[in-house]
N, C-alpha and C. Protein backbone atom coordinates (compact mmCIF):
# COMPACT_ATOMS: atom_id res chain seq x y z
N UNK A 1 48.08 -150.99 -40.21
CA UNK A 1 47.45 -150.18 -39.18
C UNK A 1 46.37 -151.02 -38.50
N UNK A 2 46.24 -150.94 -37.21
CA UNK A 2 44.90 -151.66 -36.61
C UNK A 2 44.36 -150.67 -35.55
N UNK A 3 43.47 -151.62 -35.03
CA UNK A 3 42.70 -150.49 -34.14
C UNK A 3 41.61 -151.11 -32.89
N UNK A 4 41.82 -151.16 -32.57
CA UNK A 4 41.18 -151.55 -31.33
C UNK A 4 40.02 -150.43 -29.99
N UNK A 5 38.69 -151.11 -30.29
CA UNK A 5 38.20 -150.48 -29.42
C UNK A 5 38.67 -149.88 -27.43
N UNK A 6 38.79 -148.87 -27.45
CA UNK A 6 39.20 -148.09 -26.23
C UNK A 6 37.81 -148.18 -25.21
N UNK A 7 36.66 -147.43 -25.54
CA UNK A 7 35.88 -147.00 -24.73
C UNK A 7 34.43 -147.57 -26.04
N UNK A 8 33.50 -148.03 -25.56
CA UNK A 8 32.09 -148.60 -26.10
C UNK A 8 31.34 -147.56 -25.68
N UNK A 9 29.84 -147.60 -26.56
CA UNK A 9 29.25 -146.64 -26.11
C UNK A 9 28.52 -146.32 -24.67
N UNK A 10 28.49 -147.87 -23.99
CA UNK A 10 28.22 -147.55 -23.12
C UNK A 10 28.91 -147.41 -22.23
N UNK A 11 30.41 -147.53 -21.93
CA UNK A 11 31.46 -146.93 -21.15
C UNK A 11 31.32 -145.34 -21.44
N UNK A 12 31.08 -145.08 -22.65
CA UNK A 12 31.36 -143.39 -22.96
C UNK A 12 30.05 -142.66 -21.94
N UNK A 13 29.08 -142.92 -22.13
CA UNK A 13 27.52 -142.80 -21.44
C UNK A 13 28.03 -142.71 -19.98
N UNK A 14 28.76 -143.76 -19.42
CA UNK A 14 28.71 -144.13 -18.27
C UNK A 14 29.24 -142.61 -17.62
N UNK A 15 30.44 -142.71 -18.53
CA UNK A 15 31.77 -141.58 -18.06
C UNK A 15 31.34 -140.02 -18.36
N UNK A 16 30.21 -139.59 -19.32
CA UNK A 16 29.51 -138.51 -19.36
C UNK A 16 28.90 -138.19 -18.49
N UNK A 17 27.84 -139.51 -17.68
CA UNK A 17 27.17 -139.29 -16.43
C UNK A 17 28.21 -138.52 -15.05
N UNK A 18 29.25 -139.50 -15.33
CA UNK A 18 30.25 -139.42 -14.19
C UNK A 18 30.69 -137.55 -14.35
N UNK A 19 31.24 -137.27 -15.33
CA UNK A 19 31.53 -135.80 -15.36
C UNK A 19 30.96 -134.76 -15.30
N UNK A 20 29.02 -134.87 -15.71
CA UNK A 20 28.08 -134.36 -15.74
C UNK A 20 27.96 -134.19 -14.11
N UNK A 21 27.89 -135.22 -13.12
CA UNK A 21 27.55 -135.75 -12.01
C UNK A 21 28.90 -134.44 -11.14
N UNK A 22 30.36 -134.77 -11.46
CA UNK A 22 31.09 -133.58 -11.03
C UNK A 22 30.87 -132.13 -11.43
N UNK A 23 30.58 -132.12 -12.47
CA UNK A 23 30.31 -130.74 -12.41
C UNK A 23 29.20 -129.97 -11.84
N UNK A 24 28.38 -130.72 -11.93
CA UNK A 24 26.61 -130.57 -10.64
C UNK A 24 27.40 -130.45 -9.41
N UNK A 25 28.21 -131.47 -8.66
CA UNK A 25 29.08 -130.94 -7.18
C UNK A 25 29.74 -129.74 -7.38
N UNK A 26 30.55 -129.44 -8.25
CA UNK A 26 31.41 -127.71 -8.20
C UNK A 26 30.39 -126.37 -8.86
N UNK A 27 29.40 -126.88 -9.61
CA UNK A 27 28.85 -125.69 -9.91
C UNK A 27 27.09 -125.46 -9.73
N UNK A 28 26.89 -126.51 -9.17
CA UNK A 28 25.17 -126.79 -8.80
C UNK A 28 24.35 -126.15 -9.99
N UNK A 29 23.76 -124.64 -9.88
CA UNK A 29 22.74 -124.73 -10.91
C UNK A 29 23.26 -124.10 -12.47
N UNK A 30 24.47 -123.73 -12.07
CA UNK A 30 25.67 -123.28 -13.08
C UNK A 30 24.75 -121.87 -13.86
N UNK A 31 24.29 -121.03 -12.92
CA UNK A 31 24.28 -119.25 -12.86
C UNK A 31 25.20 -118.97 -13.03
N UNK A 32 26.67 -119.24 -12.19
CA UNK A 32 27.53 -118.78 -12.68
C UNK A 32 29.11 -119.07 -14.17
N UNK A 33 28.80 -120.41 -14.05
CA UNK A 33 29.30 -120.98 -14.85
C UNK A 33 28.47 -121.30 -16.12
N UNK A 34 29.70 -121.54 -17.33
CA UNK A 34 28.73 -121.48 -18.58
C UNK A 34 29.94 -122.59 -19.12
N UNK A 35 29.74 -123.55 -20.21
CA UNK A 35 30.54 -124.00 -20.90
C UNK A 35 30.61 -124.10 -22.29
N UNK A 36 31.95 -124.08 -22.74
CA UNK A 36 32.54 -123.92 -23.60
C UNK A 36 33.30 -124.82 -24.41
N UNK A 37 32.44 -125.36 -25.77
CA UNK A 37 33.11 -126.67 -26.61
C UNK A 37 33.81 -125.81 -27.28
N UNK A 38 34.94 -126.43 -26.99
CA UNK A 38 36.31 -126.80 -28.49
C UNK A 38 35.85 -127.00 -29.90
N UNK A 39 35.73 -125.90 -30.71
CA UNK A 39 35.77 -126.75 -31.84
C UNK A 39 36.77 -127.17 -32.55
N UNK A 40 36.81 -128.41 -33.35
CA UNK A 40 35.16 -128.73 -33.83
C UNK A 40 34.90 -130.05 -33.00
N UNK A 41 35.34 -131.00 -32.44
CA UNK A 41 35.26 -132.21 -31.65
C UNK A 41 34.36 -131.90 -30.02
N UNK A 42 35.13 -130.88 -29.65
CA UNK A 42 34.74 -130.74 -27.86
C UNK A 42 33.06 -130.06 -28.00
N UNK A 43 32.85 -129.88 -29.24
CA UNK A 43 31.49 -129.28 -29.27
C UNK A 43 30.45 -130.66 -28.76
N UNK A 44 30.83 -131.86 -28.90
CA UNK A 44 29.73 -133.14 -29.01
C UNK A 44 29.90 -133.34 -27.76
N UNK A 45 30.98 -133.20 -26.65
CA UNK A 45 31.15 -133.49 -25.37
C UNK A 45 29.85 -132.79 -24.56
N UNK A 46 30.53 -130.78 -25.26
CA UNK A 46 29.30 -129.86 -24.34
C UNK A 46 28.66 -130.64 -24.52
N UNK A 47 27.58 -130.75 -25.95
CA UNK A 47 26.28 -130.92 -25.91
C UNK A 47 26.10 -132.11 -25.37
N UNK A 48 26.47 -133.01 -25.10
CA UNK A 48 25.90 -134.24 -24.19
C UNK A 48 26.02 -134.30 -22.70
N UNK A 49 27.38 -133.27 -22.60
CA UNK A 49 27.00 -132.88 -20.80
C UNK A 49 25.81 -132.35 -20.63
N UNK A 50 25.66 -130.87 -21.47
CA UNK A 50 24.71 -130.46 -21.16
C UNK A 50 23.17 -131.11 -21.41
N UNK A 51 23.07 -131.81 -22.36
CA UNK A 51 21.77 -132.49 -22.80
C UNK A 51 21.12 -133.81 -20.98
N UNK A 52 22.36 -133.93 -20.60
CA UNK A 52 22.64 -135.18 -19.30
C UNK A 52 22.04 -134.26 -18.15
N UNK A 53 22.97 -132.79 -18.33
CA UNK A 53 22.61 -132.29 -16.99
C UNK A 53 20.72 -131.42 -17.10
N UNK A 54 20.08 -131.42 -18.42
CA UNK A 54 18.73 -130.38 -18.20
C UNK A 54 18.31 -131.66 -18.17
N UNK A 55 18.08 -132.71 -18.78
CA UNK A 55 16.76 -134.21 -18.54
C UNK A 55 17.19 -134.56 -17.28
N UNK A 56 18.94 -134.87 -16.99
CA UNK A 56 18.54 -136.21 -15.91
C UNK A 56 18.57 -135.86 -14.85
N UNK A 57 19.29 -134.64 -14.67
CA UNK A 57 19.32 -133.64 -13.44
C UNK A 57 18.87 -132.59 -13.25
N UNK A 58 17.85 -132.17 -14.12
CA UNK A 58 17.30 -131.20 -13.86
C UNK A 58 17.82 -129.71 -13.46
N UNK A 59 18.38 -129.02 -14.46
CA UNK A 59 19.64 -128.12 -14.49
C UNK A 59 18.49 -127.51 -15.77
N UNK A 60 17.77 -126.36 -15.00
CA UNK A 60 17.04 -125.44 -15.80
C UNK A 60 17.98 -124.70 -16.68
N UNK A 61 18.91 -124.34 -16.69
CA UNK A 61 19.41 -123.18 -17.83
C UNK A 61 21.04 -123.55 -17.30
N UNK A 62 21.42 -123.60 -18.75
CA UNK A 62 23.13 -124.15 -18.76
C UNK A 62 23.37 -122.90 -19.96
N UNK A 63 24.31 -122.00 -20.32
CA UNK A 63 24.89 -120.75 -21.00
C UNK A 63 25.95 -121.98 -21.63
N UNK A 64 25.98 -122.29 -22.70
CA UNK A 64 26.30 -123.65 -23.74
C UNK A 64 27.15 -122.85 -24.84
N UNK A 65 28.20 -122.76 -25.53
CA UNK A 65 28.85 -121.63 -26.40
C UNK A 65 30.16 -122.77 -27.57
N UNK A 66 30.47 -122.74 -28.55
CA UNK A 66 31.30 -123.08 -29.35
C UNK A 66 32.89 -122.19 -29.60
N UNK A 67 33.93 -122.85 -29.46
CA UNK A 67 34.83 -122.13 -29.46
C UNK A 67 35.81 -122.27 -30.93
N UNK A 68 35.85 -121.53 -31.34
CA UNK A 68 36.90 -121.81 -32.73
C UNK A 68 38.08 -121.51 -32.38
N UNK A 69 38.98 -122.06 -32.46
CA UNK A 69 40.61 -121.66 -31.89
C UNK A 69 41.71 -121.69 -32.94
N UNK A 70 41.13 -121.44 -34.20
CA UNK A 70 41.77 -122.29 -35.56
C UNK A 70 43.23 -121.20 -35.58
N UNK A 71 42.65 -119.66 -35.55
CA UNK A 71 43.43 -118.34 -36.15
C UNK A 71 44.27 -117.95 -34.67
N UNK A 72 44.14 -119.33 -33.73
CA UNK A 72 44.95 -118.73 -32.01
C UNK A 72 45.86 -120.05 -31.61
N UNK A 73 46.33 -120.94 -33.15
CA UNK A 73 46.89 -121.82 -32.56
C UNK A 73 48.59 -121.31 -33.24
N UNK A 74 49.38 -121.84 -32.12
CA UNK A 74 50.87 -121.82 -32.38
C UNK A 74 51.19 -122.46 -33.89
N UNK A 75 50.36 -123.20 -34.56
CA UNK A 75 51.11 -123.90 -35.56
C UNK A 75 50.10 -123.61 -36.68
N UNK A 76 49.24 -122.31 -36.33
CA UNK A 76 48.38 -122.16 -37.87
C UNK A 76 49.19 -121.98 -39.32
N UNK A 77 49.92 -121.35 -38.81
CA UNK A 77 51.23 -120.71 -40.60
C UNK A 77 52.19 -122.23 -40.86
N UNK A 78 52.06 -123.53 -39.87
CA UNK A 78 53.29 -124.32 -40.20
C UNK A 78 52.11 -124.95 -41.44
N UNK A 79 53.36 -126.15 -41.60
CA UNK A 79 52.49 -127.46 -42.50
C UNK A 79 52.19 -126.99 -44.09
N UNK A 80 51.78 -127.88 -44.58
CA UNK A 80 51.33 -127.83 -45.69
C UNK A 80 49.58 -127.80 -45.77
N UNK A 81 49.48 -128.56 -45.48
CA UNK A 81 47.55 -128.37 -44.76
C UNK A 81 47.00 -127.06 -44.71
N UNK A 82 45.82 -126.63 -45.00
CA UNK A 82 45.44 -125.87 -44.46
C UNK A 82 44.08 -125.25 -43.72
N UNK A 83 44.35 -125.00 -42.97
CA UNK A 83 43.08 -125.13 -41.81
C UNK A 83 42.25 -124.33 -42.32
N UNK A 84 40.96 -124.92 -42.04
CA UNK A 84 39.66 -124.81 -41.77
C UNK A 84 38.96 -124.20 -40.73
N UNK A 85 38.81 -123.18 -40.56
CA UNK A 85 37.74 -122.45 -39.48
C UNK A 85 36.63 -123.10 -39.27
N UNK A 86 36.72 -123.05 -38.24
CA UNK A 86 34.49 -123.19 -37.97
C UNK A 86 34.22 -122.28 -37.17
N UNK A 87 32.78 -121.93 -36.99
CA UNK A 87 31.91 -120.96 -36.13
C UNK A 87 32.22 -120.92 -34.41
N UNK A 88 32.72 -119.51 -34.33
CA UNK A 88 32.35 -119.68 -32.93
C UNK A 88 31.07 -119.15 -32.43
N UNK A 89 30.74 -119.96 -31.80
CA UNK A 89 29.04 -119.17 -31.09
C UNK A 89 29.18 -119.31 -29.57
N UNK A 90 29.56 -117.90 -29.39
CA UNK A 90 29.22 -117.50 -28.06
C UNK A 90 28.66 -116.48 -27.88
N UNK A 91 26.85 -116.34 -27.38
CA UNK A 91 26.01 -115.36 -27.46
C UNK A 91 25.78 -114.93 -26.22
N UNK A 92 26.27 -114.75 -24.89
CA UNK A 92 26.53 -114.81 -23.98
C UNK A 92 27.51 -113.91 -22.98
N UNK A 93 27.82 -113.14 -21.81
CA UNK A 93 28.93 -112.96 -21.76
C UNK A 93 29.77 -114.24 -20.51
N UNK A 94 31.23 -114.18 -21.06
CA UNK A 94 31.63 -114.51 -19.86
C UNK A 94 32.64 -113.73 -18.73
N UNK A 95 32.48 -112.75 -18.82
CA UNK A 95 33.00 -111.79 -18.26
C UNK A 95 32.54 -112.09 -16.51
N UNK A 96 33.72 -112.12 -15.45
CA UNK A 96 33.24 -112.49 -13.86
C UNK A 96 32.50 -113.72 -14.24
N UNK A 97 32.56 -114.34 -15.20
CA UNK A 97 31.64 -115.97 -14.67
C UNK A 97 33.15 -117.12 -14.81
N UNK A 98 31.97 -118.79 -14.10
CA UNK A 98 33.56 -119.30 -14.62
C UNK A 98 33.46 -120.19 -15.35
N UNK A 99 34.46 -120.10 -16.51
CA UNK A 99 34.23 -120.55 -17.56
C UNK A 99 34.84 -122.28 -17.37
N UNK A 100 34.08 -123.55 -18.21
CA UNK A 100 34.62 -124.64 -17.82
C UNK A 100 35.31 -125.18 -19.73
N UNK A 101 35.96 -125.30 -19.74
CA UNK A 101 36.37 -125.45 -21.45
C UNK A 101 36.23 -127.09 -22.04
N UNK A 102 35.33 -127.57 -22.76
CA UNK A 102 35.56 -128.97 -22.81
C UNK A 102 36.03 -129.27 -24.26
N UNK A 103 37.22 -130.03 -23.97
CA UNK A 103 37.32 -130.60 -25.41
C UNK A 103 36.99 -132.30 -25.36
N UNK A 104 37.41 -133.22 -26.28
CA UNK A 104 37.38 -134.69 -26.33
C UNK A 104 38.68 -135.00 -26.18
N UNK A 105 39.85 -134.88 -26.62
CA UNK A 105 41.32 -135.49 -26.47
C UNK A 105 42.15 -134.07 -26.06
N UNK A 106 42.65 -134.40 -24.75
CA UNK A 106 44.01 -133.94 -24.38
C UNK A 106 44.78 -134.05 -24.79
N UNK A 107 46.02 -133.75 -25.54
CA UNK A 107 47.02 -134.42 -26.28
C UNK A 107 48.59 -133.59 -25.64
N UNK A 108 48.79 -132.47 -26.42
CA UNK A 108 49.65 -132.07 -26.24
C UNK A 108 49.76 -131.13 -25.52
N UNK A 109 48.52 -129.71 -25.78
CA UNK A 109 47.91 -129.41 -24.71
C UNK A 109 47.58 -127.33 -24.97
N UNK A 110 48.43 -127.73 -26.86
CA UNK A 110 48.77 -126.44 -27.56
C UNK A 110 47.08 -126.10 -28.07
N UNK A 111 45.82 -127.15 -28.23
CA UNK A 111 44.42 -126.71 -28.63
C UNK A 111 44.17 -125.95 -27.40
N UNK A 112 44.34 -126.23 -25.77
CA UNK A 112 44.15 -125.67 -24.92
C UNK A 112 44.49 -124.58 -24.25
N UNK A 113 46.31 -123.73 -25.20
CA UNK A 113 46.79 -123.25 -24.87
C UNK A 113 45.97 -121.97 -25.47
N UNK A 114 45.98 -122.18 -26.84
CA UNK A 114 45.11 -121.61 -28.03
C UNK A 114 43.57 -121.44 -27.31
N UNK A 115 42.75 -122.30 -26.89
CA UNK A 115 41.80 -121.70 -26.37
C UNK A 115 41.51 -120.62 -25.25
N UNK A 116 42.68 -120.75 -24.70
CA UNK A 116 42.73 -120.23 -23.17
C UNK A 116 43.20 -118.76 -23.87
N UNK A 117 43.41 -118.30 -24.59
CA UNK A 117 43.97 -117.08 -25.41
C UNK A 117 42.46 -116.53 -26.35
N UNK A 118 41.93 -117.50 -26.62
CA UNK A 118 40.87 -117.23 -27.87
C UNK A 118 39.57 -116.87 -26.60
N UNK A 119 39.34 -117.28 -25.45
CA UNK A 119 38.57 -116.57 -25.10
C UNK A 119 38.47 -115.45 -24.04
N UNK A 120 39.73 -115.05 -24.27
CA UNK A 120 39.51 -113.38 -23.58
C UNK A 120 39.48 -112.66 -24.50
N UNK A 121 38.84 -112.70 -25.89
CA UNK A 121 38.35 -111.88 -26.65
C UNK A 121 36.59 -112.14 -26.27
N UNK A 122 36.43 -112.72 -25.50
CA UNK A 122 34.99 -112.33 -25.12
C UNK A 122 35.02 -111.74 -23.44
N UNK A 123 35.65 -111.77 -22.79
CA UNK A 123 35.81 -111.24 -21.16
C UNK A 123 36.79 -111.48 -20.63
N UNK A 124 36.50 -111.26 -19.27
CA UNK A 124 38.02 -112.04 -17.95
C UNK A 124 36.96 -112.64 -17.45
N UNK A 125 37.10 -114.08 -17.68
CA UNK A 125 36.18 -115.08 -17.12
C UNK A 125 36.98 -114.84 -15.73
N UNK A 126 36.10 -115.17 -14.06
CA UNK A 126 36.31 -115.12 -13.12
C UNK A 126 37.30 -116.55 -12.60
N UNK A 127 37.39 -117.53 -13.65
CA UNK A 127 37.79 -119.24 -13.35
C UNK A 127 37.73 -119.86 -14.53
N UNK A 128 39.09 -120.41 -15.05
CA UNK A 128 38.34 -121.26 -16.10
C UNK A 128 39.33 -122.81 -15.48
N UNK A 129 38.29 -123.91 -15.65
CA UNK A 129 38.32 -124.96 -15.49
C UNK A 129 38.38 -126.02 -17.51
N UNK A 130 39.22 -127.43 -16.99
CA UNK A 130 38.96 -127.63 -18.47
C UNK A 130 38.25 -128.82 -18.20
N UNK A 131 37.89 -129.75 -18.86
CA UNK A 131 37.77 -130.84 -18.71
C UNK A 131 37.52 -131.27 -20.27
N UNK A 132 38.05 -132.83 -20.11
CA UNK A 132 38.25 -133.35 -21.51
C UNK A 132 38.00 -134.75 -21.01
N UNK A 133 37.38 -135.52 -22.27
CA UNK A 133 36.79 -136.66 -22.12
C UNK A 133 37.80 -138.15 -22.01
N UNK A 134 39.13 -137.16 -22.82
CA UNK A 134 40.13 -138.20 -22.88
C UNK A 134 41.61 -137.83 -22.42
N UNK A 135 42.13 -138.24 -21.66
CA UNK A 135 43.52 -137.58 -21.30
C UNK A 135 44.62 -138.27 -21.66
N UNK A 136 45.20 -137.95 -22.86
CA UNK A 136 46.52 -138.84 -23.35
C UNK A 136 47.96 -137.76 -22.33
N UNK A 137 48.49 -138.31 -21.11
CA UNK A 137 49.09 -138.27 -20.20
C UNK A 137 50.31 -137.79 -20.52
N UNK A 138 51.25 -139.14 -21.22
CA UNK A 138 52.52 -138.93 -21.87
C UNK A 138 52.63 -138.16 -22.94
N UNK A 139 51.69 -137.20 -23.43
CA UNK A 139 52.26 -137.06 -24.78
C UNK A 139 52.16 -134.80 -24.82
N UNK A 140 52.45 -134.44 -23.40
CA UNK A 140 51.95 -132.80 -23.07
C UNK A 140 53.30 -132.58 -23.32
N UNK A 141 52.78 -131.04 -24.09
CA UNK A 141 53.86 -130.14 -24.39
C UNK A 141 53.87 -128.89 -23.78
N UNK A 142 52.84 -128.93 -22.69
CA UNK A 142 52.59 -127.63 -21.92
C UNK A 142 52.61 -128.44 -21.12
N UNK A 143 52.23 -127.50 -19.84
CA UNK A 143 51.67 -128.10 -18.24
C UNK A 143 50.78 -127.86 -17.90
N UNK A 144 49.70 -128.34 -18.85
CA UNK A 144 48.46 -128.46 -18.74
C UNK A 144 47.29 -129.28 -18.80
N UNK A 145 46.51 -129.38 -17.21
CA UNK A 145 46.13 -130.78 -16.96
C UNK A 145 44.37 -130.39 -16.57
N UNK A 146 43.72 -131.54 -16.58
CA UNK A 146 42.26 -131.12 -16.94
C UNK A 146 41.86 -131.04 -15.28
N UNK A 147 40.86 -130.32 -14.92
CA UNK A 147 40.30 -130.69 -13.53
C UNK A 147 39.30 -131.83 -13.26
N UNK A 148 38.52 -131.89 -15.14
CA UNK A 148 37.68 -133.26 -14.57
C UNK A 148 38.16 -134.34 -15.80
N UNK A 149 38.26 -135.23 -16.13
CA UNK A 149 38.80 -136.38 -17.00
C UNK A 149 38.06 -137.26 -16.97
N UNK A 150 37.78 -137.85 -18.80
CA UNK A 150 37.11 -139.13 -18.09
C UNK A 150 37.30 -140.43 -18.39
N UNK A 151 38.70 -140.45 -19.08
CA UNK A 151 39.82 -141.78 -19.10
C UNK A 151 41.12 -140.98 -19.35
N UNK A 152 41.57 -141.94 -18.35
CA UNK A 152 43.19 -141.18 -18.38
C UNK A 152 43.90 -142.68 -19.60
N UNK A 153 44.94 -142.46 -20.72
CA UNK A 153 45.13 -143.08 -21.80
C UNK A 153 46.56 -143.30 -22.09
N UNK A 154 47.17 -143.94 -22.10
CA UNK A 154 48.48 -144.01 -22.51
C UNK A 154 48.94 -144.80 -23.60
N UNK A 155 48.63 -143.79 -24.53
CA UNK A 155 49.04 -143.84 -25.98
C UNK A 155 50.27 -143.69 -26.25
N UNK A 156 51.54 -144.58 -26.58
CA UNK A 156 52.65 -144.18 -26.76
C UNK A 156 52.90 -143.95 -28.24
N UNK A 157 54.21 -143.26 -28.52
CA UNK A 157 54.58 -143.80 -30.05
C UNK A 157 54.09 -142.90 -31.21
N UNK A 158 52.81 -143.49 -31.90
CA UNK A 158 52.44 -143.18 -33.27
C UNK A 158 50.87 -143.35 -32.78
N UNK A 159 50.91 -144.11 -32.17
CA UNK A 159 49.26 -144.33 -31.74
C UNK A 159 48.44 -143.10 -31.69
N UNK A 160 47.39 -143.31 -32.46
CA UNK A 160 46.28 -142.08 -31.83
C UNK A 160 44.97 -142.35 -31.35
N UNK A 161 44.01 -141.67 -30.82
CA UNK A 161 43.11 -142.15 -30.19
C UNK A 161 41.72 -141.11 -30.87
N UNK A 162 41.02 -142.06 -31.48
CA UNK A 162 39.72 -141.51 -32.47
C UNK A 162 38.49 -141.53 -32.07
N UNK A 163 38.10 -140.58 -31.73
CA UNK A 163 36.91 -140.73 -30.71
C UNK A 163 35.07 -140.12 -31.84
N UNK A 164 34.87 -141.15 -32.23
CA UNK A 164 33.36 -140.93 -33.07
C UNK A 164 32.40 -140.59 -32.53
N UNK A 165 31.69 -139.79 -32.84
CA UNK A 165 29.96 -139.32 -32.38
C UNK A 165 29.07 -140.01 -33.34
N UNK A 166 27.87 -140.47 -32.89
CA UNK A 166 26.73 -140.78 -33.54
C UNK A 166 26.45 -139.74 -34.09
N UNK A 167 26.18 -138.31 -34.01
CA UNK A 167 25.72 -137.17 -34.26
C UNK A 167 26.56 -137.04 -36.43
N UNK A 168 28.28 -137.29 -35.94
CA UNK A 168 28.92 -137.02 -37.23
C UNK A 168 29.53 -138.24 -37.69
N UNK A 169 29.89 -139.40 -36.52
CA UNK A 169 30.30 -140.69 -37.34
C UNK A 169 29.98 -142.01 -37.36
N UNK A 170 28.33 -141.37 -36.96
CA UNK A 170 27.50 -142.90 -37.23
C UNK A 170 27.45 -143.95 -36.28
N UNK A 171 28.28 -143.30 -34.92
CA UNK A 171 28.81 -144.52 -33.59
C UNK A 171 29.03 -143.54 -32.62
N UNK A 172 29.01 -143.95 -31.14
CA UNK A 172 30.00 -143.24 -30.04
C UNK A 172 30.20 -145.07 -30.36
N UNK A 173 31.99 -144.24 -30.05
CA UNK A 173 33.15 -145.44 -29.73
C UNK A 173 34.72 -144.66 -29.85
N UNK A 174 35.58 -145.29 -29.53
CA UNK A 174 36.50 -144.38 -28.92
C UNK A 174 37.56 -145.53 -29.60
N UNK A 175 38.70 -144.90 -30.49
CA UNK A 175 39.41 -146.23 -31.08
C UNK A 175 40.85 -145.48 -30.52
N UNK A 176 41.76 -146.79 -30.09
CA UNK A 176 42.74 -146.36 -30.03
C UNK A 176 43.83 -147.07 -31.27
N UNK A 177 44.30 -146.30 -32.26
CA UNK A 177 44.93 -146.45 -33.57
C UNK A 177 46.52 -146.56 -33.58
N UNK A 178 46.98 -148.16 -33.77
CA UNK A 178 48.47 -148.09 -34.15
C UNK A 178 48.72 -148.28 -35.56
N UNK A 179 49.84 -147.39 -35.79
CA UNK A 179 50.60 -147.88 -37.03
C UNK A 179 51.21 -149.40 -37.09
């Protein structure tokens, strides 16, 4: 197995600014919009958009929420594995607002299908937008594509793409993994 760096931390920084920076153009002081991490990965995205958009842009109040999608995915009963819940925290409504969903890896596209189901148990968001930090292209099993991205990746094969936080793995760095 090897592995090769994808994205450094300061490419990752760069490309947070960059998505932080689009979402300030579509939603300015985001009253109406609120976002929503994936757990358990898309949670480190929110919080660094949002941490980018109250210091560097000055974005008084962002509605910030955790999504658990564990008990809304198509393949919870398969496998031998067995999943792990985590917390959802959404204290908030999103009912008429528009919701933006962030995870870290696009893949197939079934975490997104599962989320997009797991949160109309809190409202009828008015819009939901996704955006994900990483877009593996070739490898969707839905037709479902992000509005903001912030490397598009073409992982073929067996390859996967491992994306670390300082927060839980001691680094931002972004590995892309062959067998």
């Amino acid at each position: 197995m090897s592995q090769r760096v994808l994205l450094s931390e300061k490419e990752i920084n760069i490309i947070l600014h960059r998505l932080a920076c689009q979402l300030l153009e579509n939603h300015l002081d985001f009253n109406d919009t609120v976002l929503i991490g994936i757990q358990p990965r898309g949670t480190f995205v929110a919080k660094r958009l949002t941490q980018i958009l109250k210091e560097e842009y000055g974005v008084k109040h962002i509605d910030v929420g955790f999504l658990d999608i564990t008990f809304y995915r198509d393949d919870f009963r398969r496998g031998d594995k067995t999943l792990e819940a985590t917390k959802t925290k959404i204290d908030f409504l999103v009912e008429d607002r528009k919701v933006v969903l962030v995870d870290d890896v696009l893949y197939t596209g079934r975490s997104i299908r599962a989320a997009l189901t797991a949160i109309q148990s809190f409202g009828r968001p008015s819009e939901i937008e996704l955006l994900t930090l990483i877009d593996r292209r070739f490898s969707r099993h839905l037709p479902i594509q992000p509005n903001y991205r912030g490397r598009q990746v073409d992982a073929i094969n067996e390859e996967k793409v491992k994306v670390h936080w300082k927060e839980n793995d001691g680094e931002d760095v972004i590995y892309l993994i062959s067998k």
